[in-house]
Protein backbone atom coordinates (compact mmCIF):
# COMPACT_ATOMS: atom_id res chain seq x y z
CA UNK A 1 -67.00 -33.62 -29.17
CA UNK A 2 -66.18 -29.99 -28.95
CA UNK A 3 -66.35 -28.19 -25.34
CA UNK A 4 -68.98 -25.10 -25.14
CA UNK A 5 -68.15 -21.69 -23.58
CA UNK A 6 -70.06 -21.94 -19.84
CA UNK A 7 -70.23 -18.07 -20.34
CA UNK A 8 -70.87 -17.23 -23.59
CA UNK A 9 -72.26 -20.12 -25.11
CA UNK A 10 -70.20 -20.53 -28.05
CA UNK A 11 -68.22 -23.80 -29.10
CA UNK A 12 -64.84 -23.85 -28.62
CA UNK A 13 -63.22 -23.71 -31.69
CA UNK A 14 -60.61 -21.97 -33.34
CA UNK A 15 -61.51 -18.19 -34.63
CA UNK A 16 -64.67 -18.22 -32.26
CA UNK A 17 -63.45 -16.38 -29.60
CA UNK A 18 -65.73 -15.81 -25.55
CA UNK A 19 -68.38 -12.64 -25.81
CA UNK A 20 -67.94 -11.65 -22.45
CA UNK A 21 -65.19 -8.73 -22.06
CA UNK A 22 -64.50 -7.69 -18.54
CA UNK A 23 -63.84 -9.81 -15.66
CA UNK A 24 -65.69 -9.20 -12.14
CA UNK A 25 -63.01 -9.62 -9.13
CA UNK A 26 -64.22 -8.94 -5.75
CA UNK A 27 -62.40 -6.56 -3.62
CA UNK A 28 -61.77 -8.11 -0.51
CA UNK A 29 -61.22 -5.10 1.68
CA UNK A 30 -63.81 -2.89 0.12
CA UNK A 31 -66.09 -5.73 -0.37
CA UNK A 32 -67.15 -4.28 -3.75
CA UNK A 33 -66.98 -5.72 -7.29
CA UNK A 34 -64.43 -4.04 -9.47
CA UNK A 35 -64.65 -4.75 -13.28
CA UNK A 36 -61.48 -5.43 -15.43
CA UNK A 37 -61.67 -5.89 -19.57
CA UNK A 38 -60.34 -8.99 -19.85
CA UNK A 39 -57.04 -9.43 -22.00
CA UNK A 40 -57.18 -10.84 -25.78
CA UNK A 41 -54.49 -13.35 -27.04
CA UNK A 42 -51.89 -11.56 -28.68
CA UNK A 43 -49.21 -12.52 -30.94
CA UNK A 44 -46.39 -10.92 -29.21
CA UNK A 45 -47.13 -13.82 -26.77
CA UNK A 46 -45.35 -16.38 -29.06
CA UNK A 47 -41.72 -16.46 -30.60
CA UNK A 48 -41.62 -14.51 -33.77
CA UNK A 49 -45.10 -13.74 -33.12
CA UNK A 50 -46.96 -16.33 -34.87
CA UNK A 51 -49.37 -18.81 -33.24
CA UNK A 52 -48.21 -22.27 -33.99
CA UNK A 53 -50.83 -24.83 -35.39
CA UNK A 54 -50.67 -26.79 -31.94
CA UNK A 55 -50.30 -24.50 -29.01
CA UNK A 56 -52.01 -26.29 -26.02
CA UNK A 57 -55.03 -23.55 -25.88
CA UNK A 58 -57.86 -25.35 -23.72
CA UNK A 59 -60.55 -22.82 -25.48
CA UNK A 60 -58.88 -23.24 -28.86
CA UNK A 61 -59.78 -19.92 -29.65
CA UNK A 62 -56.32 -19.43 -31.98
CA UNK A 63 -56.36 -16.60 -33.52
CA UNK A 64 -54.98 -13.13 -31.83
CA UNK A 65 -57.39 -10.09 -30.90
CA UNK A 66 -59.95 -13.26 -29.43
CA UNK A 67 -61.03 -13.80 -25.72
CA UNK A 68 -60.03 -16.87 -24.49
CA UNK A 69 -63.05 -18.56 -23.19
CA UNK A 70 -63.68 -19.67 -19.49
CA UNK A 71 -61.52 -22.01 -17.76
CA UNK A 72 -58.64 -21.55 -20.36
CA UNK A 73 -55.15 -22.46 -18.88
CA UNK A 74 -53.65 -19.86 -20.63
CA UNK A 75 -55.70 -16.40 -20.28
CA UNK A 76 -54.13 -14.31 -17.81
CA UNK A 77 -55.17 -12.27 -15.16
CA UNK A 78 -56.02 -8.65 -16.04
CA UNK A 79 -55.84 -7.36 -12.22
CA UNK A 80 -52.31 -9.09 -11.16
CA UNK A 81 -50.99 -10.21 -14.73
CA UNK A 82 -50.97 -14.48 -13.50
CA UNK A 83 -52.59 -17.33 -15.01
CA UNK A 84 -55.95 -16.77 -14.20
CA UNK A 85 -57.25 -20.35 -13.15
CA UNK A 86 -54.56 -19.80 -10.10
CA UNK A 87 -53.99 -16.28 -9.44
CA UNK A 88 -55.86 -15.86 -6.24
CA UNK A 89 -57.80 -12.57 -7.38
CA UNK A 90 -61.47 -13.26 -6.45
CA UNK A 91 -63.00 -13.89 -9.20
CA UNK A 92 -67.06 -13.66 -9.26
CA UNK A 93 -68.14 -13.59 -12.31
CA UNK A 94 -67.78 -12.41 -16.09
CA UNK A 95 -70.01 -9.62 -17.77
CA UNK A 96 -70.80 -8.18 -21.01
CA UNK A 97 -70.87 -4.18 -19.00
CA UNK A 98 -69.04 -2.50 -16.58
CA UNK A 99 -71.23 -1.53 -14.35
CA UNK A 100 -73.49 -3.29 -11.33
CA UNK A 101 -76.05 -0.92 -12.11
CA UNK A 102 -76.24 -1.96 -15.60
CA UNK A 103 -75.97 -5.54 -14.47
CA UNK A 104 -78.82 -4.83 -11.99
CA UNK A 105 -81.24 -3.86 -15.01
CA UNK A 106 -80.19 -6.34 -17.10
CA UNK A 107 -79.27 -9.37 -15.46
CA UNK A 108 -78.67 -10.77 -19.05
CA UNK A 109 -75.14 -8.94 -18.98
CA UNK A 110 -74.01 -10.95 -16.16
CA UNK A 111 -73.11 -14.73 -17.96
CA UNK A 112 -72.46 -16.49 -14.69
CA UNK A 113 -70.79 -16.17 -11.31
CA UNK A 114 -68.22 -18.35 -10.78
């Protein structure tokens, strides 16, 4: 049985790649939510930059220029640059704008808060 996306939906399968490009993080002194495009897999990440068949990608998503979809072990954090399931940045949700205003019209850009 192949996993679904919690955020955008979409089964988790190689060349299918999330929808949802920036990353909500909570500012914990400001108490405001900042927005950061999240990072696509790229094949400088692997030696001689190309993706082996069997990498150990939780989203399976494969193929460079893609968003890894939520949860993956492997997507990294675009405010501090770790592995995003144990950074520490306070993650709040994932978005398909940059703005809260636009969010606030259209609570359809907001996927989820985590």
């Amino acid at each position: 049985m192949v996993a679904t996306c919690p955020d955008c939906g979409k089964k988790m399968l190689p060349g299918n790649g999330c929808e949802f490009p920036y990353l909500i993080i909570g500012n914990k002194k400001t108490k405001k939510a900042e927005f950061y495009r999240r990072k696509p897999l790229r094949k400088n990440e692997f030696p001689n930059g190309k993706i082996p068949k069997k990498w150990g990608c939780d989203c399976g998503i494969g193929l460079p220029g893609l968003l890894h979809h939520s949860g993956c072990d492997l997507e990294r954090c675009p405010k501090c640059g770790g592995q995003l399931l144990s950074c520490g940045c306070n993650v709040i949700g994932v978005s398909k704008v940059a703005s809260v205003e636009k969010i606030n019209k259209n609570p359809k850009g907001l996927a989820r808060k985590w």
